[in-house]
C-alpha atoms as a PDB file:
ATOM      1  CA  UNK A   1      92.998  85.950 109.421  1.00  0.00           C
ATOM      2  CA  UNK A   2      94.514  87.679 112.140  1.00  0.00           C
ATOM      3  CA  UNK A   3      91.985  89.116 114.764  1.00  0.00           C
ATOM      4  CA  UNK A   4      91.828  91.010 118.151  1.00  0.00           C
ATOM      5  CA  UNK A   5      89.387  91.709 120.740  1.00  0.00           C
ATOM      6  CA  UNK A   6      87.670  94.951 121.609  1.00  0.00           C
ATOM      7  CA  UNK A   7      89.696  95.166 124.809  1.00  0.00           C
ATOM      8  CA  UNK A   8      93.254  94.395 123.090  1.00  0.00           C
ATOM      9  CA  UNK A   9      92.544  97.888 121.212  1.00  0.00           C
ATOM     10  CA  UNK A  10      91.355  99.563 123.634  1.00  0.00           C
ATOM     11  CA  UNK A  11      94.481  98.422 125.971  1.00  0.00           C
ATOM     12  CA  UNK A  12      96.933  99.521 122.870  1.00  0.00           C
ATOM     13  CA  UNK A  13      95.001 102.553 122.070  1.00  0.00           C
ATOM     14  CA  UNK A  14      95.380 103.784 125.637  1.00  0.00           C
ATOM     15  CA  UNK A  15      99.046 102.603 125.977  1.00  0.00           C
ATOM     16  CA  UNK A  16      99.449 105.638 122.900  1.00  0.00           C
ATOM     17  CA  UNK A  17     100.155 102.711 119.903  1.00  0.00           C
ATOM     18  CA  UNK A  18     100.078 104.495 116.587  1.00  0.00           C
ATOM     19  CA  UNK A  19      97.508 102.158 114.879  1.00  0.00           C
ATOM     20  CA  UNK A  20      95.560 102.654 111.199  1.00  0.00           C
ATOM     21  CA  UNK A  21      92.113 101.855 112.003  1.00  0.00           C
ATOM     22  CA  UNK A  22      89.428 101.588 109.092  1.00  0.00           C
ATOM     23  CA  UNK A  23      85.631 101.435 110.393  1.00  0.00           C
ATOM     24  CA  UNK A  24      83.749  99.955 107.445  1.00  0.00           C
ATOM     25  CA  UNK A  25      80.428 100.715 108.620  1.00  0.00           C
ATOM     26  CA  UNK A  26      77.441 102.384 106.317  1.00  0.00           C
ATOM     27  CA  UNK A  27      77.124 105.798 107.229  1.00  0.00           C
ATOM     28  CA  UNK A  28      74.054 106.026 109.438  1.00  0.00           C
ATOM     29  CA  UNK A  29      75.760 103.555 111.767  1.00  0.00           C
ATOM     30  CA  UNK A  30      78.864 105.647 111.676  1.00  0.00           C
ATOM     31  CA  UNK A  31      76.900 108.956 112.929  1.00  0.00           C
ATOM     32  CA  UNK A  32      76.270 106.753 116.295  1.00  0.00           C
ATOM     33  CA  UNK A  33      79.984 107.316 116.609  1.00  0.00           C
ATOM     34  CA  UNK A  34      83.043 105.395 115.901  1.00  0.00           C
ATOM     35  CA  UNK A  35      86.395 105.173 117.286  1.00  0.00           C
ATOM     36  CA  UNK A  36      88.817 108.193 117.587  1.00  0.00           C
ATOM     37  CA  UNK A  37      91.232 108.320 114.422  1.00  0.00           C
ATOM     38  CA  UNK A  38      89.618 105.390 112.673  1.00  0.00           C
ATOM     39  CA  UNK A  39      89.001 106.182 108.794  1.00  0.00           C
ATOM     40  CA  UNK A  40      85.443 105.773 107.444  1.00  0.00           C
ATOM     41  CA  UNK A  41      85.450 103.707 104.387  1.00  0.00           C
ATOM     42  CA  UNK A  42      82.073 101.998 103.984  1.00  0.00           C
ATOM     43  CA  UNK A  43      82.287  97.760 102.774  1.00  0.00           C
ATOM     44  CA  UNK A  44      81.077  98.375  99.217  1.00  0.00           C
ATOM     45  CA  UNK A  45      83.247 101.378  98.586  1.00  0.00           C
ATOM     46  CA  UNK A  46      86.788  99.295  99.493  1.00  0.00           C
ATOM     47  CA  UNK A  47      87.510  98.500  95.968  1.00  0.00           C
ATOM     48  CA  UNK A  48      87.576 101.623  94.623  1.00  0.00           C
ATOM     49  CA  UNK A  49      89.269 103.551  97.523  1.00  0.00           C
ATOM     50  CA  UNK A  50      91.861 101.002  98.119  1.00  0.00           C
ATOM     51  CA  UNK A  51      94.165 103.527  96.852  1.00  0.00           C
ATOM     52  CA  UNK A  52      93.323 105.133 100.126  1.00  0.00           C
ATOM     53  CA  UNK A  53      95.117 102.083 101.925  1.00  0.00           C
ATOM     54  CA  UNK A  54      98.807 101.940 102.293  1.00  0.00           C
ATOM     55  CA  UNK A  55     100.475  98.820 101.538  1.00  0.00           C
ATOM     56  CA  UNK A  56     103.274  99.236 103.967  1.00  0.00           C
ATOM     57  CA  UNK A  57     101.135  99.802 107.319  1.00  0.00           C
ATOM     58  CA  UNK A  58      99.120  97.413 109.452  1.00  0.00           C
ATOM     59  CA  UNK A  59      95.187  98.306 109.370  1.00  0.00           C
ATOM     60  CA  UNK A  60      92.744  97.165 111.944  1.00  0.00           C
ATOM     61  CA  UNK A  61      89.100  96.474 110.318  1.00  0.00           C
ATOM     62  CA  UNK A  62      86.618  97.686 112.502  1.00  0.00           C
ATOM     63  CA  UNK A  63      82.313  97.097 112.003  1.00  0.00           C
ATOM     64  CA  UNK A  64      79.045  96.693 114.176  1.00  0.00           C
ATOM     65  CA  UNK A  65      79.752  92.813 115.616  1.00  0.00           C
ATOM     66  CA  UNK A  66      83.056  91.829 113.530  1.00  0.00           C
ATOM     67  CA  UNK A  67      81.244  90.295 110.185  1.00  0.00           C
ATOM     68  CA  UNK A  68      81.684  92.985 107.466  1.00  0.00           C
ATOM     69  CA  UNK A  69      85.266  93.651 109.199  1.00  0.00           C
ATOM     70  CA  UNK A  70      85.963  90.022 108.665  1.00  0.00           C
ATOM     71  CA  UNK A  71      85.387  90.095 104.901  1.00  0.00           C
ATOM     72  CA  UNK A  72      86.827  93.537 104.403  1.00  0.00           C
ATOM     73  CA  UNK A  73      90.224  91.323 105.766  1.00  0.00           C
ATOM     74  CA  UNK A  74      90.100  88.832 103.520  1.00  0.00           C
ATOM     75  CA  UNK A  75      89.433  91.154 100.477  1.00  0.00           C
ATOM     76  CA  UNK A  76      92.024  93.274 101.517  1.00  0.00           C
ATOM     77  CA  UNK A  77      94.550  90.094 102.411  1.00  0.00           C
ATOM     78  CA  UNK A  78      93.945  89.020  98.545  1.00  0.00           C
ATOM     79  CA  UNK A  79      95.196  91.899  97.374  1.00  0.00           C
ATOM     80  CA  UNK A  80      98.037  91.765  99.750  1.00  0.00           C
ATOM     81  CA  UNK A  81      97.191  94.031 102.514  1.00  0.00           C
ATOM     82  CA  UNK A  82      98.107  93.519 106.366  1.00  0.00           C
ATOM     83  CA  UNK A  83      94.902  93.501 107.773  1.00  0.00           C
ATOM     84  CA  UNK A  84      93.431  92.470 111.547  1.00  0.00           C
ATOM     85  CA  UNK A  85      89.871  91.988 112.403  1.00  0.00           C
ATOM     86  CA  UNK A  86      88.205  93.750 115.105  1.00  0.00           C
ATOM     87  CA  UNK A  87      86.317  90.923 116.687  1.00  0.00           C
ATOM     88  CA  UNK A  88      82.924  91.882 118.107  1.00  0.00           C
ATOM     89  CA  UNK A  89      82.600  94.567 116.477  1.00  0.00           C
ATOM     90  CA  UNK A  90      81.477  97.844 118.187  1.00  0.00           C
ATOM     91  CA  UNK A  91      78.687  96.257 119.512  1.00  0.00           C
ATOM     92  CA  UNK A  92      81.518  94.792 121.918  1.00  0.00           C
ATOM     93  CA  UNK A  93      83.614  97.998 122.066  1.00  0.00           C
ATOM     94  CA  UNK A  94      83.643 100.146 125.655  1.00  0.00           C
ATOM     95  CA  UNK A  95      85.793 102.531 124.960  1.00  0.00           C
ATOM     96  CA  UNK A  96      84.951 105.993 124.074  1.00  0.00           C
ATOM     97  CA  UNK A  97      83.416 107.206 120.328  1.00  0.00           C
ATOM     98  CA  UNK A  98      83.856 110.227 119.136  1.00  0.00           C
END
């Protein structure tokens, strides 16, 4: 599974990358804020929103500490998705929330 750190997408988000970002967070947690132009799909709704996910970009998975993230990749790597993990989760991120 590939993976990144907090600070690697916070770097690349400044430098202006154009990256997908999912957060897959339950809602309450999302309300505390989440990163600007990530997509809120909570865990247990991936299966049947996956049609919400396009095959031919890169996502980031994004969650509280990097757990959830980490098994929304490999679901999404299954079914053939190019997927990176958010290591430590927001509970690691610095950056700003919107």
């Amino acid at each position: 599974m590939k993976e990144l750190t907090t600070d690697e997408l916070q770097e690349q988000l400044e430098n202006g990358a154009d990256l997908n970002m999912i957060d897959v967070r339950e809602d309450d947690e999302v309300a505390q804020g989440m990163i600007q132009g990530a997509v809120h799909i909570p865990l247990g709704e991936l299966p049947e929103r996956m049609d919400e996910i396009d095959k031919s970009k890169s996502y980031i998975m994004i969650c509280r500490s990097g757990g959830r993230s980490g098994r929304a990749c490999e679901f999404l790597e299954a079914q053939g998705y190019d997927v990176t993990n958010m290591i430590g989760g927001m509970l690691d991120w610095h950056g700003e929330v919107e």
